[in-house]
PDB file of N, CA and C in Angstrom:
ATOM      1  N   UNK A   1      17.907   0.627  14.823  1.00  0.00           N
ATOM      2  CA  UNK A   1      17.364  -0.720  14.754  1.00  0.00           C
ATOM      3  C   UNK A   1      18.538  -1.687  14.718  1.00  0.00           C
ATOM      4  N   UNK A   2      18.514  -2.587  15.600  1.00  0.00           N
ATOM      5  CA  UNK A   2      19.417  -3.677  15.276  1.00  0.00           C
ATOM      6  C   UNK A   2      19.593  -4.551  14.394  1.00  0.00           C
ATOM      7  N   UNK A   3      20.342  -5.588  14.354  1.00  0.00           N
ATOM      8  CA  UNK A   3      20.551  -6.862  13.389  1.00  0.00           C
ATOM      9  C   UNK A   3      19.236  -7.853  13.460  1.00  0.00           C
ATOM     10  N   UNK A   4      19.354  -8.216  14.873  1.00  0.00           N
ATOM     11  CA  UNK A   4      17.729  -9.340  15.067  1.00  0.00           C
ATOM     12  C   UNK A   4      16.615  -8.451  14.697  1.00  0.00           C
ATOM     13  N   UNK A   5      16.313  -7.274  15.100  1.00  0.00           N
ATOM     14  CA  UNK A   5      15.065  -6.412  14.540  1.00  0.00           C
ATOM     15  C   UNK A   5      14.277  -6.227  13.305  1.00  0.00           C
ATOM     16  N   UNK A   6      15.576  -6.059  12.323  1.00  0.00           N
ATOM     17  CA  UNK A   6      15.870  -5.814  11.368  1.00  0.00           C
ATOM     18  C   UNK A   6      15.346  -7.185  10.629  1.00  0.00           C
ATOM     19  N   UNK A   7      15.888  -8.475  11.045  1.00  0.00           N
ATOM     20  CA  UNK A   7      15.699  -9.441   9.962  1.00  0.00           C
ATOM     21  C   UNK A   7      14.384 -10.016  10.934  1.00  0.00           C
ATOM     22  N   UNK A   8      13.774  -9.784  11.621  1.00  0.00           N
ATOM     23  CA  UNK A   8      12.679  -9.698  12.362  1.00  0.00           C
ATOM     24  C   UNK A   8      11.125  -9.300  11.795  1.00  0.00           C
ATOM     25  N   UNK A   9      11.540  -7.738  11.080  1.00  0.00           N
ATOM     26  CA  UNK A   9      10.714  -7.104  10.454  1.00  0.00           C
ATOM     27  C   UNK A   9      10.792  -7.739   8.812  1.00  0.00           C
ATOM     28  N   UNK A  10      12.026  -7.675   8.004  1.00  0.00           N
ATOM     29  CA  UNK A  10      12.483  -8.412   6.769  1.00  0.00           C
ATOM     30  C   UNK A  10      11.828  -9.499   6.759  1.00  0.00           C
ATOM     31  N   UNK A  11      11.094 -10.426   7.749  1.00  0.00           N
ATOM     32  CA  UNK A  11      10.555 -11.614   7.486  1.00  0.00           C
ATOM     33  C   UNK A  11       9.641 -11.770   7.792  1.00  0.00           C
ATOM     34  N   UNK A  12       8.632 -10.515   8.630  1.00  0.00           N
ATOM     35  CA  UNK A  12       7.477 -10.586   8.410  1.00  0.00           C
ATOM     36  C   UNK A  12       6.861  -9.984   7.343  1.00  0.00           C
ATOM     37  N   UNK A  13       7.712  -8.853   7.030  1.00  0.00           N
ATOM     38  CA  UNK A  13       7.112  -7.951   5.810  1.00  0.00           C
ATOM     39  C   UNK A  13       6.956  -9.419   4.947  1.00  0.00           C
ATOM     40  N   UNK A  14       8.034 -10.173   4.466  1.00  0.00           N
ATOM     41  CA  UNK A  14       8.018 -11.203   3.235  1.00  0.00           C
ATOM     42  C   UNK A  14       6.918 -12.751   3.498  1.00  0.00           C
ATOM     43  N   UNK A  15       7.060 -12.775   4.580  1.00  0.00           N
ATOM     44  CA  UNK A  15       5.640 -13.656   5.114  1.00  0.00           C
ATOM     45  C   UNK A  15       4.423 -12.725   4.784  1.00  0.00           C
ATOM     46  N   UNK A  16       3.968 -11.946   5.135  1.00  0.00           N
ATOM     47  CA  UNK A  16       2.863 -11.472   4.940  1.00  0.00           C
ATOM     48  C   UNK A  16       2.653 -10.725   3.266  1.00  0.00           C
ATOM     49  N   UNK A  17       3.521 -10.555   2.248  1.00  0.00           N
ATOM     50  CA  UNK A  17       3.747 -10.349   1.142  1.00  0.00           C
ATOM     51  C   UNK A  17       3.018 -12.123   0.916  1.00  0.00           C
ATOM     52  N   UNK A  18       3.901 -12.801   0.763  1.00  0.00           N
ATOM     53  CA  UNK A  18       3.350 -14.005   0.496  1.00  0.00           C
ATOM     54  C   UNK A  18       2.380 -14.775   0.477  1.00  0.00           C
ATOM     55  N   UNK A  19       1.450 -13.714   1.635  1.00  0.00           N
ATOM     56  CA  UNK A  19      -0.150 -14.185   1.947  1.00  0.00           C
ATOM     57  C   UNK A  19      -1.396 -13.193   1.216  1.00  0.00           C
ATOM     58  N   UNK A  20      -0.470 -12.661   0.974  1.00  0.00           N
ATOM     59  CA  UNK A  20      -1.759 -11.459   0.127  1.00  0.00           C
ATOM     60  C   UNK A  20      -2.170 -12.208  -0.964  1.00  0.00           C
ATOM     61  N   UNK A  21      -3.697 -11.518  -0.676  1.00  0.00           N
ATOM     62  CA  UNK A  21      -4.261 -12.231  -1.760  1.00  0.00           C
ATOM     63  C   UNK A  21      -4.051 -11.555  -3.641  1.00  0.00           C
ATOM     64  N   UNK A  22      -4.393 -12.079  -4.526  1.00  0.00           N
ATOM     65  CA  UNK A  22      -3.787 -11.683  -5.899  1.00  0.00           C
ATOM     66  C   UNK A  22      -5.134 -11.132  -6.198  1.00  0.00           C
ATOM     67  N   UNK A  23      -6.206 -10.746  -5.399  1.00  0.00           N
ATOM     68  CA  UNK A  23      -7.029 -10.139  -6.029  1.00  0.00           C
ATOM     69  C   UNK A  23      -7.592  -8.693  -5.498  1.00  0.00           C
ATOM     70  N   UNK A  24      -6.484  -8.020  -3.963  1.00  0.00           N
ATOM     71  CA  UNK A  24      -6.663  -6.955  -3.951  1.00  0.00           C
ATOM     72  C   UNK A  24      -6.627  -6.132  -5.208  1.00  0.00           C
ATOM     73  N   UNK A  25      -7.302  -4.798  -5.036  1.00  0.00           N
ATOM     74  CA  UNK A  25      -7.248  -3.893  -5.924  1.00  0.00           C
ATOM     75  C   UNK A  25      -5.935  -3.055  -5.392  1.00  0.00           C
ATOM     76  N   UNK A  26      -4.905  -2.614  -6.908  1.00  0.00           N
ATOM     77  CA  UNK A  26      -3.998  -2.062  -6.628  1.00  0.00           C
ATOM     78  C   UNK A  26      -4.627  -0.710  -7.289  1.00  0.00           C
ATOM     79  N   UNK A  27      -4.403   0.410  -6.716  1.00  0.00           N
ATOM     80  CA  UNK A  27      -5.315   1.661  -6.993  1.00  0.00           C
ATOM     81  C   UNK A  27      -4.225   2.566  -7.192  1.00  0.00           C
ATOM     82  N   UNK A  28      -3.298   2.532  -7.182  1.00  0.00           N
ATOM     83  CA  UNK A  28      -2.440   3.526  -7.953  1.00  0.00           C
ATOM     84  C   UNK A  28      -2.157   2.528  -9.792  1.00  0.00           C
ATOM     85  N   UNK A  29      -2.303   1.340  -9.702  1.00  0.00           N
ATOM     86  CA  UNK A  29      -2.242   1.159 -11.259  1.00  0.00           C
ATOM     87  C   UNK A  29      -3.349   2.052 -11.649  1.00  0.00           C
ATOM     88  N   UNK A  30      -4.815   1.238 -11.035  1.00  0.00           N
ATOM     89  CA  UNK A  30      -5.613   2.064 -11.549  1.00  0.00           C
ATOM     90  C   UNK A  30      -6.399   3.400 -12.288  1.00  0.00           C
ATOM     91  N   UNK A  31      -5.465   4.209 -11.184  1.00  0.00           N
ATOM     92  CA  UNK A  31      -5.285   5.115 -11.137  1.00  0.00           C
ATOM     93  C   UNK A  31      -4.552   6.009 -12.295  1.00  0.00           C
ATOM     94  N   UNK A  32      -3.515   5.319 -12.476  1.00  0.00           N
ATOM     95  CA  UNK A  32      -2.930   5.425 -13.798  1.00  0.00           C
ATOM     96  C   UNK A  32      -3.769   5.167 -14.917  1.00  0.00           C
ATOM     97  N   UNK A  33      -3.852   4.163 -14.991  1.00  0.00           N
ATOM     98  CA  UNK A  33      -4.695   3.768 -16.232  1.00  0.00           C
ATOM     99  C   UNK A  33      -5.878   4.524 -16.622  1.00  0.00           C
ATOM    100  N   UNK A  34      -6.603   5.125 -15.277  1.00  0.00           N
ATOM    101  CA  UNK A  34      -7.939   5.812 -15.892  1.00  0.00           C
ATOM    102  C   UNK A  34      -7.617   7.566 -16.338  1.00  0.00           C
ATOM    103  N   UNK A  35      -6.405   7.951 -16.012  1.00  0.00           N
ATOM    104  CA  UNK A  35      -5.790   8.738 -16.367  1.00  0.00           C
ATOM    105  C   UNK A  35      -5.089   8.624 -17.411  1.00  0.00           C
ATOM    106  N   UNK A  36      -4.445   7.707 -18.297  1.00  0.00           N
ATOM    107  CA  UNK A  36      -4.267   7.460 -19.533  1.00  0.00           C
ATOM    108  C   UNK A  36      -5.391   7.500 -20.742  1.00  0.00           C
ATOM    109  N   UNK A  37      -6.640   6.691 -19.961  1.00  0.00           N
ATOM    110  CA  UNK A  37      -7.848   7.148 -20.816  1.00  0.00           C
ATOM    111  C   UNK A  37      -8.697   8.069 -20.731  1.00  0.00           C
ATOM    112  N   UNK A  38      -8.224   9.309 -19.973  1.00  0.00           N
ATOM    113  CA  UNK A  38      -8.641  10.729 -19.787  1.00  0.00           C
ATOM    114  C   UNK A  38      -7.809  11.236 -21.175  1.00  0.00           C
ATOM    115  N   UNK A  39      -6.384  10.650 -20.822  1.00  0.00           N
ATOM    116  CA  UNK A  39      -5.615  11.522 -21.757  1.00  0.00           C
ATOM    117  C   UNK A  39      -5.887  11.122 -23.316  1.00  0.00           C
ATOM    118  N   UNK A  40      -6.329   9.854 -23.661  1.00  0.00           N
ATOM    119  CA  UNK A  40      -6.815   9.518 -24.828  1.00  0.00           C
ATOM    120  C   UNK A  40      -7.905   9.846 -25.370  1.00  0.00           C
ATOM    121  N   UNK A  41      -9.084  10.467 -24.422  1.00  0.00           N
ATOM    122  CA  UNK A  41      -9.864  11.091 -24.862  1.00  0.00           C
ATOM    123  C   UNK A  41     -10.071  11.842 -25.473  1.00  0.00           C
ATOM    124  N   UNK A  42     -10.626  11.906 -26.284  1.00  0.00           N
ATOM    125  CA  UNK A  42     -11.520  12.976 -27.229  1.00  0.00           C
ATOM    126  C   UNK A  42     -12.718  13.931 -27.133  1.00  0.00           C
ATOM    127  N   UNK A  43     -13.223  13.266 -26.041  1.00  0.00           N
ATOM    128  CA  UNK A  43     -14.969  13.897 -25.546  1.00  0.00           C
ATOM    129  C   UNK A  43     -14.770  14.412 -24.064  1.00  0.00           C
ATOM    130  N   UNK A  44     -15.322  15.759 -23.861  1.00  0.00           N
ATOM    131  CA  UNK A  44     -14.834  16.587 -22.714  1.00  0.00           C
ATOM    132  C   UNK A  44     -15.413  15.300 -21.399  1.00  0.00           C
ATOM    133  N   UNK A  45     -16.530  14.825 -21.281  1.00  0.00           N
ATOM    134  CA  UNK A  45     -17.606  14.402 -20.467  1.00  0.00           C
ATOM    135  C   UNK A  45     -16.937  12.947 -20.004  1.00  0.00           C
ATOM    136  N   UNK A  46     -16.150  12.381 -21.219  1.00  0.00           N
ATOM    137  CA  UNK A  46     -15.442  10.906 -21.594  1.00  0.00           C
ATOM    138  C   UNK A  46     -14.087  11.156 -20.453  1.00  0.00           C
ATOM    139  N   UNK A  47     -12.990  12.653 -20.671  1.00  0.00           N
ATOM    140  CA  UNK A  47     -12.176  12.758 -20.029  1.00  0.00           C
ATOM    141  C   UNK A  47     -12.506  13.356 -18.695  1.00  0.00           C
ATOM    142  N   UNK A  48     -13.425  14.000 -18.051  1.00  0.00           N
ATOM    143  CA  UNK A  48     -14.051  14.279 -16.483  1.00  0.00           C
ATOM    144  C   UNK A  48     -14.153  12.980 -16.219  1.00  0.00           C
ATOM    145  N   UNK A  49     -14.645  12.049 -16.999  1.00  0.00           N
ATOM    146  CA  UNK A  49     -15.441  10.875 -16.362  1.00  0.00           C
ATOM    147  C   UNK A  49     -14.358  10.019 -15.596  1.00  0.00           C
ATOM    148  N   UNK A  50     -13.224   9.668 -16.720  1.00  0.00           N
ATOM    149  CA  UNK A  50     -12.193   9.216 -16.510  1.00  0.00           C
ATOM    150  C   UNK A  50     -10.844   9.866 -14.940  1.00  0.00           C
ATOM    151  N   UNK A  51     -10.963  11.059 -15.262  1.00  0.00           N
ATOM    152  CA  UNK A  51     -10.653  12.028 -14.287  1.00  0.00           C
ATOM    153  C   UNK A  51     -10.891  11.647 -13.208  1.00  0.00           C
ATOM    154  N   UNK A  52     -11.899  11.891 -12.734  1.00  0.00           N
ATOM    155  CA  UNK A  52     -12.499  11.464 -11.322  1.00  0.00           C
ATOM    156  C   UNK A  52     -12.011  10.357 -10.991  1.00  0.00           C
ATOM    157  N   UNK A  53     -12.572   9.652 -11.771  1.00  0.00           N
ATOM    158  CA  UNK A  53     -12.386   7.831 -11.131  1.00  0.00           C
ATOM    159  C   UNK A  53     -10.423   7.793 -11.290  1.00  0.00           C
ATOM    160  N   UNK A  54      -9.714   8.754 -11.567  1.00  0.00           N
ATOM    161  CA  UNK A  54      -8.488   8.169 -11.427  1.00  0.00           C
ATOM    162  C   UNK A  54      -8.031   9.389 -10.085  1.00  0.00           C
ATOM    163  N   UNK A  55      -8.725  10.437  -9.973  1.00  0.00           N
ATOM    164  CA  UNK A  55      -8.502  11.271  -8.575  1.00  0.00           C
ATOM    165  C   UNK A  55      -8.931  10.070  -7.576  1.00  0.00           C
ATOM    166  N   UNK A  56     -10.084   9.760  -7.759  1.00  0.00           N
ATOM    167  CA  UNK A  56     -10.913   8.938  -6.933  1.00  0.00           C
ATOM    168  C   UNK A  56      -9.551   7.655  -6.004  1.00  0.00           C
ATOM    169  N   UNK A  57      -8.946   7.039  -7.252  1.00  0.00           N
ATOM    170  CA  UNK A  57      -8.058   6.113  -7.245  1.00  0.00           C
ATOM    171  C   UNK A  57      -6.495   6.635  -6.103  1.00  0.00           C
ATOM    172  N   UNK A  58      -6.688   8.007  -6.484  1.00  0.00           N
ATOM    173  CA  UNK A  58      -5.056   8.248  -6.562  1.00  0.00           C
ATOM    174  C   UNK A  58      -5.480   8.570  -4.524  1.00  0.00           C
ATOM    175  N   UNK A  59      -6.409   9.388  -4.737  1.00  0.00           N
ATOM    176  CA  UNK A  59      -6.632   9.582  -2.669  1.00  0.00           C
ATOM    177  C   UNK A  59      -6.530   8.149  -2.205  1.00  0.00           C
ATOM    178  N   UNK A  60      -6.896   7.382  -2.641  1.00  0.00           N
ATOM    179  CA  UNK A  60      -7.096   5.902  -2.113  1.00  0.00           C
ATOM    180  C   UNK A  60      -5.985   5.639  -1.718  1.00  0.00           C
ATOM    181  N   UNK A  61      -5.221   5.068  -2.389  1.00  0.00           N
ATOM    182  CA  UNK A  61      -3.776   4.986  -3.023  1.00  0.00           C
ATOM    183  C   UNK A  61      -2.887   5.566  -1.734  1.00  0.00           C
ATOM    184  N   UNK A  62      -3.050   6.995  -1.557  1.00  0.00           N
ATOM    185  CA  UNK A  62      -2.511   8.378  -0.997  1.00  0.00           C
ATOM    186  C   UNK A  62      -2.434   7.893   0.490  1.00  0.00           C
ATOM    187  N   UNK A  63      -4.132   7.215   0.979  1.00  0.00           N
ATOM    188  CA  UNK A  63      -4.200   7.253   2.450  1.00  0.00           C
ATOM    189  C   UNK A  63      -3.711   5.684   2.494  1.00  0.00           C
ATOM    190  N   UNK A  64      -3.887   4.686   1.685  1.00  0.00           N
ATOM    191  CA  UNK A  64      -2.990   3.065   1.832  1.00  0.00           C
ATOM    192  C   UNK A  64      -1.589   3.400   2.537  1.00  0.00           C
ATOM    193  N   UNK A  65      -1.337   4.523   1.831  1.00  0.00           N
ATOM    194  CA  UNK A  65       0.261   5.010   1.363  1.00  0.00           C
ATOM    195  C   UNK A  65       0.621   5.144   3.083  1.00  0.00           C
ATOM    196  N   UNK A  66      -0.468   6.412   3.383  1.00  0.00           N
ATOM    197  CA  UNK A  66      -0.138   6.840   4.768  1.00  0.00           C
ATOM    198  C   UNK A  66      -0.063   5.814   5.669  1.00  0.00           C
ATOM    199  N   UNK A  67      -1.059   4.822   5.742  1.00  0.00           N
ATOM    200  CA  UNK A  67      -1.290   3.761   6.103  1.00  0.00           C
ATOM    201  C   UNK A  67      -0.825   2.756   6.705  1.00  0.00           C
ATOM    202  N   UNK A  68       0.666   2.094   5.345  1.00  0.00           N
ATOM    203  CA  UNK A  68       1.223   1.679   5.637  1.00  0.00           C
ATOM    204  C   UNK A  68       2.336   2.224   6.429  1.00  0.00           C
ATOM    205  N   UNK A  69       2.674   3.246   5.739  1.00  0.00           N
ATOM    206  CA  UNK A  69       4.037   3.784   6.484  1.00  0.00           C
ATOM    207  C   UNK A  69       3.648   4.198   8.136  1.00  0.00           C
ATOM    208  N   UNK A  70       2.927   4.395   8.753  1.00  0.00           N
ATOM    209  CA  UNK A  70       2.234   4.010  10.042  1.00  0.00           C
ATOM    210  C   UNK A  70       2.878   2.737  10.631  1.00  0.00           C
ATOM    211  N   UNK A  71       2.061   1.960  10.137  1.00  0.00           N
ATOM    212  CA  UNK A  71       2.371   0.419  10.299  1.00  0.00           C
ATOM    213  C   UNK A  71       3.485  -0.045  10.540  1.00  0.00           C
ATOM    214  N   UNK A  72       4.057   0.714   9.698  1.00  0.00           N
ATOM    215  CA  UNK A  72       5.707   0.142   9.289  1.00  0.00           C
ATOM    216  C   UNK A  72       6.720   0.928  10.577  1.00  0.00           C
ATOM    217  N   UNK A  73       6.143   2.318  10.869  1.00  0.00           N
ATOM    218  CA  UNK A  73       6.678   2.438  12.195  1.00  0.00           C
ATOM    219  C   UNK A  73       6.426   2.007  13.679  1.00  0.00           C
ATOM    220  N   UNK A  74       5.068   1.466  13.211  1.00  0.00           N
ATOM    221  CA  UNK A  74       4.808   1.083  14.542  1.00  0.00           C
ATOM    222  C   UNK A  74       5.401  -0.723  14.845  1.00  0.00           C
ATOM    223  N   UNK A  75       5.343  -1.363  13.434  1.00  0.00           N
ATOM    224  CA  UNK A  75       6.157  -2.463  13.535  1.00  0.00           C
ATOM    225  C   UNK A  75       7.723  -2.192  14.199  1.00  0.00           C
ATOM    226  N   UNK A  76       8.474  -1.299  12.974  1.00  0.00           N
ATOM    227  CA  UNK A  76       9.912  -0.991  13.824  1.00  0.00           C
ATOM    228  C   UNK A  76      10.135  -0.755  15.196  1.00  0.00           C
ATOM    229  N   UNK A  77       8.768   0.475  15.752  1.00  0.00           N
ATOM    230  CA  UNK A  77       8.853   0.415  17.393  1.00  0.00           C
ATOM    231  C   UNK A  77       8.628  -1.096  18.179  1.00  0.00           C
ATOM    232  N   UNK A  78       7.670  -1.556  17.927  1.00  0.00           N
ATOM    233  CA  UNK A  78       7.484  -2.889  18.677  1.00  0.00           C
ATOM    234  C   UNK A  78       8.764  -4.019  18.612  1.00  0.00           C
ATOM    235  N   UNK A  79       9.180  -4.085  16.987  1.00  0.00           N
ATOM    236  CA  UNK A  79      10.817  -5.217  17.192  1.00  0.00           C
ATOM    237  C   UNK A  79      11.860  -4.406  18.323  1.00  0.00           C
ATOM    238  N   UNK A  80      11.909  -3.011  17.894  1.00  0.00           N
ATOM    239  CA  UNK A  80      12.820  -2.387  19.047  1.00  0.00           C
ATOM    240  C   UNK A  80      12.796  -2.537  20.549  1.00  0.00           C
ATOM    241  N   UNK A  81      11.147  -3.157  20.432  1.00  0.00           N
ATOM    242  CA  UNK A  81      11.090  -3.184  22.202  1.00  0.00           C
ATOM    243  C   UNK A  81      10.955  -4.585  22.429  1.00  0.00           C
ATOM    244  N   UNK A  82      11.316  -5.769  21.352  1.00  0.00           N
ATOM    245  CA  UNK A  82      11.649  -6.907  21.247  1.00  0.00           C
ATOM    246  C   UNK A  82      10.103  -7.666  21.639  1.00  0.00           C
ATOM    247  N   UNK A  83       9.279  -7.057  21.089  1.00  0.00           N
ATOM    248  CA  UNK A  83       7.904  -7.060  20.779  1.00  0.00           C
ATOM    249  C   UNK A  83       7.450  -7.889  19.736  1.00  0.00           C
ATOM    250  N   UNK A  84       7.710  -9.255  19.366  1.00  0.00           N
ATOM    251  CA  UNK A  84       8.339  -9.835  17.910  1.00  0.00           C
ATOM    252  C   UNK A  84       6.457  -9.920  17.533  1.00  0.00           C
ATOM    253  N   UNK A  85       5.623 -10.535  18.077  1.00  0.00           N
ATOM    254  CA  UNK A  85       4.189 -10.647  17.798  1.00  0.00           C
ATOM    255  C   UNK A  85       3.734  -9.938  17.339  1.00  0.00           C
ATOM    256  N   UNK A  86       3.648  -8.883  18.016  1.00  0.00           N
ATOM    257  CA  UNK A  86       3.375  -7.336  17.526  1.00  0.00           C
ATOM    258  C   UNK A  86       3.756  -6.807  16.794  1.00  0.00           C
ATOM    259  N   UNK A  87       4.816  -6.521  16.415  1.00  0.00           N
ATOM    260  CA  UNK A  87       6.107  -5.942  14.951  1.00  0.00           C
ATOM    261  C   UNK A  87       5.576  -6.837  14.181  1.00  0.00           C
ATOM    262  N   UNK A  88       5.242  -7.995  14.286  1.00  0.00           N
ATOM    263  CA  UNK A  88       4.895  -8.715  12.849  1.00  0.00           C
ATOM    264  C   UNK A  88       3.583  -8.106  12.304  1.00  0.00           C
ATOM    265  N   UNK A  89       2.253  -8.424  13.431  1.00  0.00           N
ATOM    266  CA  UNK A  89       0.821  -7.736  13.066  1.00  0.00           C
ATOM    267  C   UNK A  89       0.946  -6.509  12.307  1.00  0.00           C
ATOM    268  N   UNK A  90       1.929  -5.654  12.846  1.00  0.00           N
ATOM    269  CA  UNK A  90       2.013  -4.090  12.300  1.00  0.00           C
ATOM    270  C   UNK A  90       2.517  -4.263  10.835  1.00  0.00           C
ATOM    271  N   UNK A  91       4.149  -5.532  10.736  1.00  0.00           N
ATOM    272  CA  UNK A  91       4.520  -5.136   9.519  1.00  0.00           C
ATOM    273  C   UNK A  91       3.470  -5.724   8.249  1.00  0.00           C
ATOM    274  N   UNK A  92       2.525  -6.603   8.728  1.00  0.00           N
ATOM    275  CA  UNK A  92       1.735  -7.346   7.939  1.00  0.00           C
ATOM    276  C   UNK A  92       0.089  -6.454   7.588  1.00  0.00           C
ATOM    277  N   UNK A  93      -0.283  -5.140   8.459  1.00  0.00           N
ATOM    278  CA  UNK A  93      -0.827  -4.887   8.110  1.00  0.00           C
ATOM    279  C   UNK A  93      -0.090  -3.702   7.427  1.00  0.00           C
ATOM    280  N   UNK A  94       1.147  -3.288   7.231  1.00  0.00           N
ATOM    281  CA  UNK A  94       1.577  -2.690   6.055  1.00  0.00           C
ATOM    282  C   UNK A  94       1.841  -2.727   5.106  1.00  0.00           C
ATOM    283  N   UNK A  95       1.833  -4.199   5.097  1.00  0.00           N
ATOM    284  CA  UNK A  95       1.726  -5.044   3.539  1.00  0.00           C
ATOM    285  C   UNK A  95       0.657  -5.061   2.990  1.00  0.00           C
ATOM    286  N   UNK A  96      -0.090  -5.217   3.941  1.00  0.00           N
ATOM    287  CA  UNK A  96      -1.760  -5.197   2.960  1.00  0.00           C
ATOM    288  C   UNK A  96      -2.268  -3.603   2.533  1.00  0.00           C
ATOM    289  N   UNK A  97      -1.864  -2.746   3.309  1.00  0.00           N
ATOM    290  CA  UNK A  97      -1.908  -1.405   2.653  1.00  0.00           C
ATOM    291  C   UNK A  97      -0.784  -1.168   1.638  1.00  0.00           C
ATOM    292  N   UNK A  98       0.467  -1.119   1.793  1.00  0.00           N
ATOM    293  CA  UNK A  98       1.783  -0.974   0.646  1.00  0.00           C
ATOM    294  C   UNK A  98       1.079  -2.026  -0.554  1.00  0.00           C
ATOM    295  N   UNK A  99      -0.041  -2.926  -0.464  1.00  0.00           N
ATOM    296  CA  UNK A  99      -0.026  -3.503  -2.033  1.00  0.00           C
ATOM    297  C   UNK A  99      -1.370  -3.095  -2.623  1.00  0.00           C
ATOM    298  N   UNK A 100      -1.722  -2.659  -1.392  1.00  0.00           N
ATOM    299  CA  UNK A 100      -3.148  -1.801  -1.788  1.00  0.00           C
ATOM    300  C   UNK A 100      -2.760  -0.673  -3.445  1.00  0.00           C
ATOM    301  N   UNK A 101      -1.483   0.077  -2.642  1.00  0.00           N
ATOM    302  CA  UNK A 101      -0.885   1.234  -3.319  1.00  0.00           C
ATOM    303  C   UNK A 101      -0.600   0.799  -4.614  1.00  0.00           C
ATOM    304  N   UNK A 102       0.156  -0.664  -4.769  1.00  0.00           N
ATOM    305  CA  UNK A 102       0.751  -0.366  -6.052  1.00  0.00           C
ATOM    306  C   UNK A 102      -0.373  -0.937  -7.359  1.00  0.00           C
TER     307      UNK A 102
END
């Protein structure tokens, strides 16, 4: 990847960071968290319950994950082919999956 490519992709990723909204769900916190209150549990039925919904969370999470990193190559291919429209769409829909994740 070159120099222009490079700060090409660097400024759409941070443009499209900037547009996300603050009320996606981030599903690997989640994820965490309902797994913390598995682990605080006391009642077998209380920690399955919790369980699930943080497996539930973590696949989510898993395929965002895949998702973006997709995106993110198919952005790098398109700046490489000096594709600047396109590399942006891609790096911006890897932003909305990469914040899905966290």
């Amino acid at each position: 990847m070159n120099i222009k490519s490079a700060a090409l992709l660097s400024a759409a990723v941070f443009s499209a960071t900037a547009l996300a909204s603050p009320t996606e769900e981030n599903h690997l916190q989640e994820a965490v968290k309902q797994a913390e209150l598995a682990a605080k549990s006391t009642d077998a039925k209380a920690i399955a319950m919790h369980a699930e919904e943080s497996r539930a969370h973590a696949g989510t999470a898993d395929k965002h994950l895949d998702a973006g990193l997709d995106n993110l190559d198919k952005a790098i291919e398109h700046a490489n082919r000096n594709e600047g429209a396109l590399a942006k769409k891609a790096a911006e829909a890897a932003v909305e999956h990469l914040r899905a994740v966290q």
